[in-house]
C-alpha atoms as a PDB file:
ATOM      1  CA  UNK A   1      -3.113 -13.094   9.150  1.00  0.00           C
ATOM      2  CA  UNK A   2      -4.119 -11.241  12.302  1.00  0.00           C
ATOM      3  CA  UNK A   3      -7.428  -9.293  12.608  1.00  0.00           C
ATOM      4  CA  UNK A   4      -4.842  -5.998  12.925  1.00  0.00           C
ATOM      5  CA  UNK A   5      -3.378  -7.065   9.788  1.00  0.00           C
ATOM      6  CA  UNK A   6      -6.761  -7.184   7.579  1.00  0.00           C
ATOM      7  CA  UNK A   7      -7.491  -3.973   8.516  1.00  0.00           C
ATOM      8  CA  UNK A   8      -4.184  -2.506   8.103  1.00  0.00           C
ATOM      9  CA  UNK A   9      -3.814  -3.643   4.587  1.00  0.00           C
ATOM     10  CA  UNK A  10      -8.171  -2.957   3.963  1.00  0.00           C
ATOM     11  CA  UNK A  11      -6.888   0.451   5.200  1.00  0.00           C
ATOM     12  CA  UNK A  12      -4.022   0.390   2.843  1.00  0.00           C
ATOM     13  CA  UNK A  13      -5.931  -0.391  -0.800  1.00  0.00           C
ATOM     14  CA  UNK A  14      -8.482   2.610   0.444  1.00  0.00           C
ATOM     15  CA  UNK A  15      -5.847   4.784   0.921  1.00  0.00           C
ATOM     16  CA  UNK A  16      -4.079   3.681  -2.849  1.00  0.00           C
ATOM     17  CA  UNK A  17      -7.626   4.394  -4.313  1.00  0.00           C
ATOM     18  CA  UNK A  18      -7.814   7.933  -3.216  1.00  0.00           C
ATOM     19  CA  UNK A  19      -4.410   8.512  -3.052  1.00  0.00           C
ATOM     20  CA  UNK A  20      -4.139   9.960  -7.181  1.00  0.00           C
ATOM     21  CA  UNK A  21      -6.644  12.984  -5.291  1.00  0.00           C
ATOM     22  CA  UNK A  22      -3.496  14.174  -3.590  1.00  0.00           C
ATOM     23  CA  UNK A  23      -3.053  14.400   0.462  1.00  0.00           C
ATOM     24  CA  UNK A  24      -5.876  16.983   0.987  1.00  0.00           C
ATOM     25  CA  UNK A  25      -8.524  15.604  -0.282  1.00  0.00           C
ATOM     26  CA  UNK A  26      -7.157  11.679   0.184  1.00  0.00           C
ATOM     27  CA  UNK A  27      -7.347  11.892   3.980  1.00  0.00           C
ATOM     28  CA  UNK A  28     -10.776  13.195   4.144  1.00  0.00           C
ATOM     29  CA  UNK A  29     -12.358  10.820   1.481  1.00  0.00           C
ATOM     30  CA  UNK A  30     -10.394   8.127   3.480  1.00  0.00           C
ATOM     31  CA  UNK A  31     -11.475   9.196   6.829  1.00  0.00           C
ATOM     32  CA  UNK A  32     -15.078   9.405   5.543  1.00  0.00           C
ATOM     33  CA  UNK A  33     -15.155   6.194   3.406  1.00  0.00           C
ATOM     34  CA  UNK A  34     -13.767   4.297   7.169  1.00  0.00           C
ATOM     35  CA  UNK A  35     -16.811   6.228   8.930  1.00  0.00           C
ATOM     36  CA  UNK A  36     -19.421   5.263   6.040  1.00  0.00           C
ATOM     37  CA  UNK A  37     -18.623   1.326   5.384  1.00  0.00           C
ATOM     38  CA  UNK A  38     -16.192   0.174   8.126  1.00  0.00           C
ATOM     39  CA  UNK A  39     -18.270  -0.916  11.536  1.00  0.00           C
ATOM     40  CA  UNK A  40     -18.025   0.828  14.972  1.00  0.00           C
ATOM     41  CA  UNK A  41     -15.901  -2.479  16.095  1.00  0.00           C
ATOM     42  CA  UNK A  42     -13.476  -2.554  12.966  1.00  0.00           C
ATOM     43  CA  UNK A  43     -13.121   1.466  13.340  1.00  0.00           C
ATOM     44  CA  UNK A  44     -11.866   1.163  17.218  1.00  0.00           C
ATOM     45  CA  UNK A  45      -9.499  -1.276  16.116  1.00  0.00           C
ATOM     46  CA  UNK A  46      -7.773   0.633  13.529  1.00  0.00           C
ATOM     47  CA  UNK A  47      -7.540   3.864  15.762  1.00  0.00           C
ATOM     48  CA  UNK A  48      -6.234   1.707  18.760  1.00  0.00           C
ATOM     49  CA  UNK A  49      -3.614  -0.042  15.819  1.00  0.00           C
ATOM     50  CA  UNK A  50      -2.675   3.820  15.276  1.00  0.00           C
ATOM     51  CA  UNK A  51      -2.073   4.815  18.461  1.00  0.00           C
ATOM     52  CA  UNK A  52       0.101   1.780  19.321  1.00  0.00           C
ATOM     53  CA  UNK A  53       2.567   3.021  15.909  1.00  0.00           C
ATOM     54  CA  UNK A  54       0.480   2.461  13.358  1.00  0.00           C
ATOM     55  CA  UNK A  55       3.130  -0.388  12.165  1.00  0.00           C
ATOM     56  CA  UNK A  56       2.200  -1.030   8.092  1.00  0.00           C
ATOM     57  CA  UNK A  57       0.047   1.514   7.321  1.00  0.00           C
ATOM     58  CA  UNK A  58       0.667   3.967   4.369  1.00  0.00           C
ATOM     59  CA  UNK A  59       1.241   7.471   5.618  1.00  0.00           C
ATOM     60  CA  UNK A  60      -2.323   8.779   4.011  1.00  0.00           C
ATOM     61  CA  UNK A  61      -4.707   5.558   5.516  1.00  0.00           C
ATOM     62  CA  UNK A  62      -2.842   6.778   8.833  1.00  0.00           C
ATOM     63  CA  UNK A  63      -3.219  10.257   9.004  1.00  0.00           C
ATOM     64  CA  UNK A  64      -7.160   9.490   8.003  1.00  0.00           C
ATOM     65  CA  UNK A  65      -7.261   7.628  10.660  1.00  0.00           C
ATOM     66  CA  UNK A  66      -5.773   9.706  13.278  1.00  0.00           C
ATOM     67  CA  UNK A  67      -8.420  12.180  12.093  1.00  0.00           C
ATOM     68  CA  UNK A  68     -11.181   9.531  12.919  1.00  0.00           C
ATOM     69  CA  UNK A  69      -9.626   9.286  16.317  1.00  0.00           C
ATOM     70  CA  UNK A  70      -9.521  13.274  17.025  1.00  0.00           C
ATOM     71  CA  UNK A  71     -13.454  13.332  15.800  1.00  0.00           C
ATOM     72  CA  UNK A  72     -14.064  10.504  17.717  1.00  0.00           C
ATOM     73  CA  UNK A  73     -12.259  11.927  20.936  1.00  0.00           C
ATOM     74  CA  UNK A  74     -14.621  13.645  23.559  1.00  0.00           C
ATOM     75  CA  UNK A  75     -14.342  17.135  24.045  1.00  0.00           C
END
């Protein structure tokens, strides 16, 4: 299993855990639980996974983290 892989399906059981919130609060508590526990490292990974398709991840762990990428954008 690739490094990508891990994170997609880490990504993926966070997303199932908040998912019973329903999509507007999910993405948020998803986006903040990745800023909170994940590292800077596993973060940039998982935003460059995104941008490349975002192949396996659930629609909520990918719209969290497409809002980790627009904070994380520069202005």
């Amino acid at each position: 299993m690739s490094q990508d892989d891990k994170l997609v399906m880490m990504a993926n059981q966070i997303g199932r855990f908040f998912a019973a919130q329903g999509e507007a609060r999910a993405v948020p508590a998803i986006a903040d639980h990745l800023r909170k526990f994940w590292t800077p490292r596993m973060r940039a990974a998982i935003i460059a996974h995104a941008a490349a398709g975002g192949a396996g991840l659930d629609a909520l762990p990918l719209s969290a983290v497409r809002t980790l990428a627009a904070a994380a954008a520069p202005v």
